[in-house]
Structure formats: C-alpha cells, structure tokens
PDB file of N, CA and C in Angstrom:
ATOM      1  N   UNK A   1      45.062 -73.375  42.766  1.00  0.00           N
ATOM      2  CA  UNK A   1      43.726 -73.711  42.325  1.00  0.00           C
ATOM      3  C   UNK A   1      43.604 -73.329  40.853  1.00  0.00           C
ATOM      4  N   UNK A   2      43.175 -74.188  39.925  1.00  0.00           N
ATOM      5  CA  UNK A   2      43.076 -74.003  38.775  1.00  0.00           C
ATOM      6  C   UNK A   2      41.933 -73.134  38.410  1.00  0.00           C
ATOM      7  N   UNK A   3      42.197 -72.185  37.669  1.00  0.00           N
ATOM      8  CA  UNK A   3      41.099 -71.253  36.946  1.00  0.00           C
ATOM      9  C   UNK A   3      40.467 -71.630  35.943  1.00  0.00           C
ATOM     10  N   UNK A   4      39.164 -71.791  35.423  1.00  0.00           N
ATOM     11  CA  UNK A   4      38.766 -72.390  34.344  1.00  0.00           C
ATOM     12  C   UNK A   4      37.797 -70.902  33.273  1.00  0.00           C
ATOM     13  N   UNK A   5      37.713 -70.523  32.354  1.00  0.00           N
ATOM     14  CA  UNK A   5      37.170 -69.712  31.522  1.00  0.00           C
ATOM     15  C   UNK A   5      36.266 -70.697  30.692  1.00  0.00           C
ATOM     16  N   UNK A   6      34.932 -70.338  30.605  1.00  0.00           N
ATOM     17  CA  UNK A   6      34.654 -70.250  28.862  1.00  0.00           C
ATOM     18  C   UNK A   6      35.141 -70.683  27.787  1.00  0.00           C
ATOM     19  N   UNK A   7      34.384 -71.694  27.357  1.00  0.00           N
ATOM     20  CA  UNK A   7      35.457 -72.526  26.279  1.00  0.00           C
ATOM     21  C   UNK A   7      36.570 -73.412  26.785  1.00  0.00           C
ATOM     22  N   UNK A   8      36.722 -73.255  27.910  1.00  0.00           N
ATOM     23  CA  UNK A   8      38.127 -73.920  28.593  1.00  0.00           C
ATOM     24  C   UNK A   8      37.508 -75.539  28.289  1.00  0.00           C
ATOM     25  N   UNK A   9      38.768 -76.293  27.599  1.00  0.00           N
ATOM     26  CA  UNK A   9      38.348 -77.681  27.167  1.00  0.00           C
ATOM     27  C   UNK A   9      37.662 -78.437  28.158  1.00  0.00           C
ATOM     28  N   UNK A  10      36.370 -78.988  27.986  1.00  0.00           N
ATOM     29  CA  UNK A  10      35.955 -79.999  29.270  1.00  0.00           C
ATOM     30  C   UNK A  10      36.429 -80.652  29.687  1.00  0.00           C
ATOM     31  N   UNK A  11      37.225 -81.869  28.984  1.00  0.00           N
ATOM     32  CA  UNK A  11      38.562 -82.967  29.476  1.00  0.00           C
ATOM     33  C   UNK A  11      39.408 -82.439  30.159  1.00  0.00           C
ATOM     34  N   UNK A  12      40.153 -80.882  30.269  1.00  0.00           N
ATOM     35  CA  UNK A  12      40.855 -80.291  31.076  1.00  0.00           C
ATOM     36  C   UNK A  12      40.349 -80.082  32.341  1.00  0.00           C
ATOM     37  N   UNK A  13      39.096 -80.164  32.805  1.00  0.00           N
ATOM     38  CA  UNK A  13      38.442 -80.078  33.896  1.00  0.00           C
ATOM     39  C   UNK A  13      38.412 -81.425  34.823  1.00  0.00           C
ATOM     40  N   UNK A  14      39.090 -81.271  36.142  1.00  0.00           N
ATOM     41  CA  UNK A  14      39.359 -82.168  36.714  1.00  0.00           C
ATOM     42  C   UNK A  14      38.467 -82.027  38.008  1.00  0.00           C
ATOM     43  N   UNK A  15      37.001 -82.973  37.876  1.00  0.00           N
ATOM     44  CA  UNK A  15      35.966 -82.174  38.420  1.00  0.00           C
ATOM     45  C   UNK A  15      34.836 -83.749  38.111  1.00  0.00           C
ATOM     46  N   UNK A  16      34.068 -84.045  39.042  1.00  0.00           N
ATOM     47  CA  UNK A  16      33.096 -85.104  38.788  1.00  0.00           C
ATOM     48  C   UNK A  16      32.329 -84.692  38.093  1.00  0.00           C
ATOM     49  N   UNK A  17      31.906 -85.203  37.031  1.00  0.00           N
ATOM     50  CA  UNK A  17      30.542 -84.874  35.906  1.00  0.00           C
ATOM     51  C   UNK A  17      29.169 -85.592  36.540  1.00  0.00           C
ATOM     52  N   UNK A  18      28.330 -84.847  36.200  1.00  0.00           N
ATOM     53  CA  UNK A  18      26.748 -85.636  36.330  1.00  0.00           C
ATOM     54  C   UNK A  18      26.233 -85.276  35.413  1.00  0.00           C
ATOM     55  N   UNK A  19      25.008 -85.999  35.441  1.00  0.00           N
ATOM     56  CA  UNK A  19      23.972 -85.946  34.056  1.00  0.00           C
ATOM     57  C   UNK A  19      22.736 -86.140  34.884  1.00  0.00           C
ATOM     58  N   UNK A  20      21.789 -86.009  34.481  1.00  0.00           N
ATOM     59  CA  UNK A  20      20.337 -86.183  34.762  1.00  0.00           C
ATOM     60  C   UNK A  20      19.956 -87.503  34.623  1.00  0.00           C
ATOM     61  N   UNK A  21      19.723 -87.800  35.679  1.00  0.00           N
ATOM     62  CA  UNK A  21      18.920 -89.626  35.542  1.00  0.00           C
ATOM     63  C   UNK A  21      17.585 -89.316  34.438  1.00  0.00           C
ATOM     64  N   UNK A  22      17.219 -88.056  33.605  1.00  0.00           N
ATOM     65  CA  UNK A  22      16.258 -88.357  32.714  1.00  0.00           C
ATOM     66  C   UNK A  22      17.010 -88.424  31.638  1.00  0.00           C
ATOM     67  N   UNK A  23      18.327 -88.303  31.843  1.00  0.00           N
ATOM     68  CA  UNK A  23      18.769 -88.592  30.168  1.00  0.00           C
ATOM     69  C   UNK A  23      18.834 -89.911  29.269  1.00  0.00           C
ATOM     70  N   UNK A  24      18.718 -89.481  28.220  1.00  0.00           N
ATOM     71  CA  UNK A  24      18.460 -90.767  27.378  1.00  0.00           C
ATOM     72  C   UNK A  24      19.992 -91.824  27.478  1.00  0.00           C
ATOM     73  N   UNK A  25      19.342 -92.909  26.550  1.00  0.00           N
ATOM     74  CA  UNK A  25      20.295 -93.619  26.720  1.00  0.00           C
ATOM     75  C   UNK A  25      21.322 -93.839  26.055  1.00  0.00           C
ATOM     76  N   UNK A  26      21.307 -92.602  24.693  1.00  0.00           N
ATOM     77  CA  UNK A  26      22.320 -92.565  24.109  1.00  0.00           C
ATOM     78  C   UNK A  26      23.368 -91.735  24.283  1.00  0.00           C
ATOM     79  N   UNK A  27      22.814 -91.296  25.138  1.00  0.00           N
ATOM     80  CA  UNK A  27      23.631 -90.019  26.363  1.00  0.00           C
ATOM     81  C   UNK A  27      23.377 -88.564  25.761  1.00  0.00           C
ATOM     82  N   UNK A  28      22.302 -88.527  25.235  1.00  0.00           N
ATOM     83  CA  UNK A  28      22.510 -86.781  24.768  1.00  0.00           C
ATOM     84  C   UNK A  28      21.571 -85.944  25.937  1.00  0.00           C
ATOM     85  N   UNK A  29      22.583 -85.240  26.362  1.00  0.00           N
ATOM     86  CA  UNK A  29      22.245 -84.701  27.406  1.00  0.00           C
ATOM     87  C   UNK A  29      23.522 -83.287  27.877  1.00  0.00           C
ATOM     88  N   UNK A  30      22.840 -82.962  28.664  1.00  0.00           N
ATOM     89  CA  UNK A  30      24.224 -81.669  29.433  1.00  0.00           C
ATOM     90  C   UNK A  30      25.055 -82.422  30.647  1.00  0.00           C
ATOM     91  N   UNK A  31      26.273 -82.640  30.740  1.00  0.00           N
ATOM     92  CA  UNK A  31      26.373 -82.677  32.330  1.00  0.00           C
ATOM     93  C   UNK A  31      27.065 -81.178  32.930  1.00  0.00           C
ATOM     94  N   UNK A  32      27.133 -81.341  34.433  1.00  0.00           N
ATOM     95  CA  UNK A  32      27.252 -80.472  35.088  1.00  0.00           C
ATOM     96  C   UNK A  32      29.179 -80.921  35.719  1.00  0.00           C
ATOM     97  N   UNK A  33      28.953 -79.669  36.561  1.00  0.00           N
ATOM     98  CA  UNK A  33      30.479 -80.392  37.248  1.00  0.00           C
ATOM     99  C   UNK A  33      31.043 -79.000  38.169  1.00  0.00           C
ATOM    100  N   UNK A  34      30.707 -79.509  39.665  1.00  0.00           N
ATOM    101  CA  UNK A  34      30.809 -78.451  40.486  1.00  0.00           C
ATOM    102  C   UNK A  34      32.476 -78.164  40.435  1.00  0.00           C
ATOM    103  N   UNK A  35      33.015 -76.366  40.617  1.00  0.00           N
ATOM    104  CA  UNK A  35      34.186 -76.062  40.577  1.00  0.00           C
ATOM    105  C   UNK A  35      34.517 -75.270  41.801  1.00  0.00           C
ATOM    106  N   UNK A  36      35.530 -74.578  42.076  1.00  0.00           N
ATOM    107  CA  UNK A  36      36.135 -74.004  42.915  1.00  0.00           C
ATOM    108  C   UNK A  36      35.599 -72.605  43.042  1.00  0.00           C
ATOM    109  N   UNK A  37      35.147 -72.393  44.579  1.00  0.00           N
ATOM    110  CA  UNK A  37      34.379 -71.398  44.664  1.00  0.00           C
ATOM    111  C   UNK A  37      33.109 -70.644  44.259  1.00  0.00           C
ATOM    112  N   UNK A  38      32.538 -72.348  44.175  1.00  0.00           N
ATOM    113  CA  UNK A  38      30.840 -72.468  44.160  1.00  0.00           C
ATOM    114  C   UNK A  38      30.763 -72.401  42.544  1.00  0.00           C
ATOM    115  N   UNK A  39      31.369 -72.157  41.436  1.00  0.00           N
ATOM    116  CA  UNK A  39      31.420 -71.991  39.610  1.00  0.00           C
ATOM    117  C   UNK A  39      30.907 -73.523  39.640  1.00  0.00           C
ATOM    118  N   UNK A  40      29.936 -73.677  38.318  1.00  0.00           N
ATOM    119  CA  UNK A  40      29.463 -74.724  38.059  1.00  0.00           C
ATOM    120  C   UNK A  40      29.973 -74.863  36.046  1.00  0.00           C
ATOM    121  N   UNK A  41      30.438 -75.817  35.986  1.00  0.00           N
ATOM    122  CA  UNK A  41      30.401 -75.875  34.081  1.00  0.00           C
ATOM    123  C   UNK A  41      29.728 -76.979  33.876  1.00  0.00           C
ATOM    124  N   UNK A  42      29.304 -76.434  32.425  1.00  0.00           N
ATOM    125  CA  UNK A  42      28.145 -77.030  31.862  1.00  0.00           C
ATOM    126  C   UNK A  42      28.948 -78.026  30.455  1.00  0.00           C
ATOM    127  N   UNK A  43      28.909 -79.281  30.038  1.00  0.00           N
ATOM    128  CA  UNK A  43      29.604 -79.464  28.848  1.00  0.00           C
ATOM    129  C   UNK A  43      28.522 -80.400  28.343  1.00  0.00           C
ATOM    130  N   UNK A  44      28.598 -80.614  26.852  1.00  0.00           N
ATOM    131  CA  UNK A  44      27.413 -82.019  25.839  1.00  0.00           C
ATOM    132  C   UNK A  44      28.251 -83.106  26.082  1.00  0.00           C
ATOM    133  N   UNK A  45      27.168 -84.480  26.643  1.00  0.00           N
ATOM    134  CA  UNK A  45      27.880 -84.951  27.029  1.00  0.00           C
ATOM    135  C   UNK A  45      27.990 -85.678  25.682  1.00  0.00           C
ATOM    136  N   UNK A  46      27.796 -85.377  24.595  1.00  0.00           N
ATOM    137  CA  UNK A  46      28.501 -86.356  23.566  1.00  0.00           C
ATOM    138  C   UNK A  46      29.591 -85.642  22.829  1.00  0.00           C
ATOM    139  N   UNK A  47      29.825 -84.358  23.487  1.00  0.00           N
ATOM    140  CA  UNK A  47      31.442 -84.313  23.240  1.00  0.00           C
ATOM    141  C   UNK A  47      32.255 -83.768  24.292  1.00  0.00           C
ATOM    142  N   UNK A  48      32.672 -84.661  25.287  1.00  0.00           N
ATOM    143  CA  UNK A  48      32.789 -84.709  26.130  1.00  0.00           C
ATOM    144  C   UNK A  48      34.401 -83.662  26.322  1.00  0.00           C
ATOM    145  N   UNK A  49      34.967 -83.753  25.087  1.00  0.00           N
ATOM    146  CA  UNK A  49      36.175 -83.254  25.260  1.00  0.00           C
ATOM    147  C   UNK A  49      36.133 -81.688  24.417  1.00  0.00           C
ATOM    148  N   UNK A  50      34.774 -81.384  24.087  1.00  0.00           N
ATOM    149  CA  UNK A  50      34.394 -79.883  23.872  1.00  0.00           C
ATOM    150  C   UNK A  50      34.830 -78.940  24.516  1.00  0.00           C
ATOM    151  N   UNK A  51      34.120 -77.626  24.268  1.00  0.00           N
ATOM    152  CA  UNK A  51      33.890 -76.923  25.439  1.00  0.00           C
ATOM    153  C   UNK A  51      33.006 -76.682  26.631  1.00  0.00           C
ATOM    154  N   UNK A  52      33.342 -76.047  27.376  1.00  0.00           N
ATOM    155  CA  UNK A  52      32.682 -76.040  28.562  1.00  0.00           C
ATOM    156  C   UNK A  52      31.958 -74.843  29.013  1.00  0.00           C
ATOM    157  N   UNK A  53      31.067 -74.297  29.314  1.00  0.00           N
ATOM    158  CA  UNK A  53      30.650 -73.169  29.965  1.00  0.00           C
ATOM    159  C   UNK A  53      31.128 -73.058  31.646  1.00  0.00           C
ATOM    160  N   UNK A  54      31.593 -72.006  31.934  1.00  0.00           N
ATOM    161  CA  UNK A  54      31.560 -71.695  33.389  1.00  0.00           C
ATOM    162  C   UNK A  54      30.726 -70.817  34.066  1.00  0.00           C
ATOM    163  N   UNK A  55      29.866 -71.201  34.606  1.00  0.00           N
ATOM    164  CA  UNK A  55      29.291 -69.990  35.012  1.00  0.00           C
ATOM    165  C   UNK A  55      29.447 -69.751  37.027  1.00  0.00           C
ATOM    166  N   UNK A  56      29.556 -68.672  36.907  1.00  0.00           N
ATOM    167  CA  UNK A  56      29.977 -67.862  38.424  1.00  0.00           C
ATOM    168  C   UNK A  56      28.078 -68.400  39.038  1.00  0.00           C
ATOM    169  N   UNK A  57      28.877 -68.528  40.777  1.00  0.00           N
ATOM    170  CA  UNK A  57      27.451 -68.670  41.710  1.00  0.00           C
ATOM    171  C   UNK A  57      26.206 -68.151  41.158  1.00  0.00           C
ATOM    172  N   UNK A  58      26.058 -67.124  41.215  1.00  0.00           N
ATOM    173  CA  UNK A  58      24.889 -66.198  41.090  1.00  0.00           C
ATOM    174  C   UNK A  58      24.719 -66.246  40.014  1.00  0.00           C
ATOM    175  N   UNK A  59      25.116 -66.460  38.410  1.00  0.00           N
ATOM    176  CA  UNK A  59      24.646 -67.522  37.166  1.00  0.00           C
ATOM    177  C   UNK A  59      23.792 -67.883  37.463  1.00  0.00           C
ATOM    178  N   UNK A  60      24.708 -69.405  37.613  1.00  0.00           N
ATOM    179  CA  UNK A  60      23.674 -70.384  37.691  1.00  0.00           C
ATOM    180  C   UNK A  60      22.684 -70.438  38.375  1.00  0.00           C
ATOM    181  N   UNK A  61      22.546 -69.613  39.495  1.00  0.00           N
ATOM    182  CA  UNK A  61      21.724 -69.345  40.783  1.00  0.00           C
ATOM    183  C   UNK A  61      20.456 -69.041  39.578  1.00  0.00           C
ATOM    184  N   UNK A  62      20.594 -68.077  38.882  1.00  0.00           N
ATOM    185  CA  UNK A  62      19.612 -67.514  38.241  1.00  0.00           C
ATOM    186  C   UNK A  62      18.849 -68.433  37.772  1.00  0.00           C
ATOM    187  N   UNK A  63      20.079 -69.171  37.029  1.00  0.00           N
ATOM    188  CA  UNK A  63      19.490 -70.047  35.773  1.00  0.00           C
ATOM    189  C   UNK A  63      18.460 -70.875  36.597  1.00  0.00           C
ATOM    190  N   UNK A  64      18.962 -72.087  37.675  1.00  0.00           N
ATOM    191  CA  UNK A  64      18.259 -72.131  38.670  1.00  0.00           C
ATOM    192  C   UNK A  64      16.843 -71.601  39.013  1.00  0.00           C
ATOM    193  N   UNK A  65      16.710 -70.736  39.074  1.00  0.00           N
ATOM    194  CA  UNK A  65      15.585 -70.314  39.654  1.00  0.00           C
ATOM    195  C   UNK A  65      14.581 -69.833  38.331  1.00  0.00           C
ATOM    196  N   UNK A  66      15.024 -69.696  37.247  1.00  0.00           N
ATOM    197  CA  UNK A  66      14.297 -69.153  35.879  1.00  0.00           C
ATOM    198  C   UNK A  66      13.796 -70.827  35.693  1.00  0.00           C
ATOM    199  N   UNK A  67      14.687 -72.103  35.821  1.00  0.00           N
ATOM    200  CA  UNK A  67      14.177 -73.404  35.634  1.00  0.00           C
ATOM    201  C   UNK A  67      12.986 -73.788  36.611  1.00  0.00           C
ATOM    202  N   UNK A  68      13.210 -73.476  37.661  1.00  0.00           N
ATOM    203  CA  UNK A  68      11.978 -73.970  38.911  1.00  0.00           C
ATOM    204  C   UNK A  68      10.838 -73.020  38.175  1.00  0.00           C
ATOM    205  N   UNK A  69      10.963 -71.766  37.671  1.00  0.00           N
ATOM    206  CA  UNK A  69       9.985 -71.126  37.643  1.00  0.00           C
ATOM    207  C   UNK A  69       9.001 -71.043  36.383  1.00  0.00           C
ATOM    208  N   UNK A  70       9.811 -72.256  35.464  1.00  0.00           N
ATOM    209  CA  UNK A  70       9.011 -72.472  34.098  1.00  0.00           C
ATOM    210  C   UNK A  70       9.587 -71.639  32.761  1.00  0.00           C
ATOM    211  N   UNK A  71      10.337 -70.573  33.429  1.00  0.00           N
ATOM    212  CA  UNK A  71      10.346 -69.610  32.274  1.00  0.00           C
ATOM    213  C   UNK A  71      11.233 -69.946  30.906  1.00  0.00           C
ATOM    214  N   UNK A  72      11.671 -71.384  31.069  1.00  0.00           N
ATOM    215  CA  UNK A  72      12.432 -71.897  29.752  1.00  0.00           C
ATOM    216  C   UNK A  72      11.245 -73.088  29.168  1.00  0.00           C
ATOM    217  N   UNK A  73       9.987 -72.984  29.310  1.00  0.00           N
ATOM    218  CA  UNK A  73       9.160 -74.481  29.036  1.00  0.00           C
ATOM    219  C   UNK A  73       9.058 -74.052  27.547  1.00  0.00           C
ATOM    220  N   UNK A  74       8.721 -72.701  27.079  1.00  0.00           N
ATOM    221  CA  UNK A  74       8.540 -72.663  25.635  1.00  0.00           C
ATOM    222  C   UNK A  74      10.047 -73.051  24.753  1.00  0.00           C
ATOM    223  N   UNK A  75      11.117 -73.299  24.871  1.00  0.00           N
ATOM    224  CA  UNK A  75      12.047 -73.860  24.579  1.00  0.00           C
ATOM    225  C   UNK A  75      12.514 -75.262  24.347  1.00  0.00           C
ATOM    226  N   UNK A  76      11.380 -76.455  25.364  1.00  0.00           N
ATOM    227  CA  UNK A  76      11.210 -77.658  25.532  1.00  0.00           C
ATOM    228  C   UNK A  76      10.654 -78.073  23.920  1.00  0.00           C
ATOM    229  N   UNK A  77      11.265 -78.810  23.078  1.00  0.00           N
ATOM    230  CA  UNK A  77      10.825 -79.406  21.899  1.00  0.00           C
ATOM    231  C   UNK A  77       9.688 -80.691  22.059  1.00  0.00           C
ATOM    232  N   UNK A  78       8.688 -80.694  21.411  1.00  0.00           N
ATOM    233  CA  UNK A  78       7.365 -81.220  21.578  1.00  0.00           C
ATOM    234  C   UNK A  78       7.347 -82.431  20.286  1.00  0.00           C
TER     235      UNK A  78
END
C-alpha cells in the first residue's frame, strides 16, 4: 500500500479526484481524493500535478465539522 506525505506530488496519487458541483467553470476549485485507511488529500485543481495535502481521519473529521458549523464563513471572499 502506498504511503502518501504532504507535498507528495498529486499526479503521483493514484486515487479518484472530485470537485464540488459548485465549482466554477474554469475549474478553480479544491478537489478531494479518498486514500488508504480513511486519509483524504486535498490538491488545486488548476495544478493538478502540484502538491497535495494529506490529512489523517480525524483531520479532516475536524475540518468537517468546523465547515458544517460555519466557523470558516469569515474567510468566504464577498
């Protein structure tokens, strides 16, 4: 099973990508991409062959739940 770190190139990730059906149409957006043993990475999808964030279950779990709960809305550009 391949290990992936932080920074680990996104194109090296052999893993289905998604994006948000609200993303625009020029594609600027985050996608996601579930990994081995529940790790989720995060990459832009306009550079697709960037880097990647990995973050462990309970991460993203957080992140997750800080999003349902509003606490990133002052961050939303107006």
């Amino acid at each position: 099973m391949q290990e992936y770190s932080n920074g680990s190139p996104a194109a090296s990730i052999d893993a289905a990508w998604t994006k948000s059906r609200k993303s625009t149409a020029n594609g600027q957006c985050v996608e996601l991409a579930s990994l081995p043993g529940g790790k989720v990475a995060v990459r832009n999808s306009t550079d697709p062959a960037g880097p990647a964030l990995i973050f462990e279950p309970a991460e993203f779990d957080a992140f997750l739940d800080g999003a349902r709960n509003r606490e990133f809305d002052h961050l939303i550009a107006r």
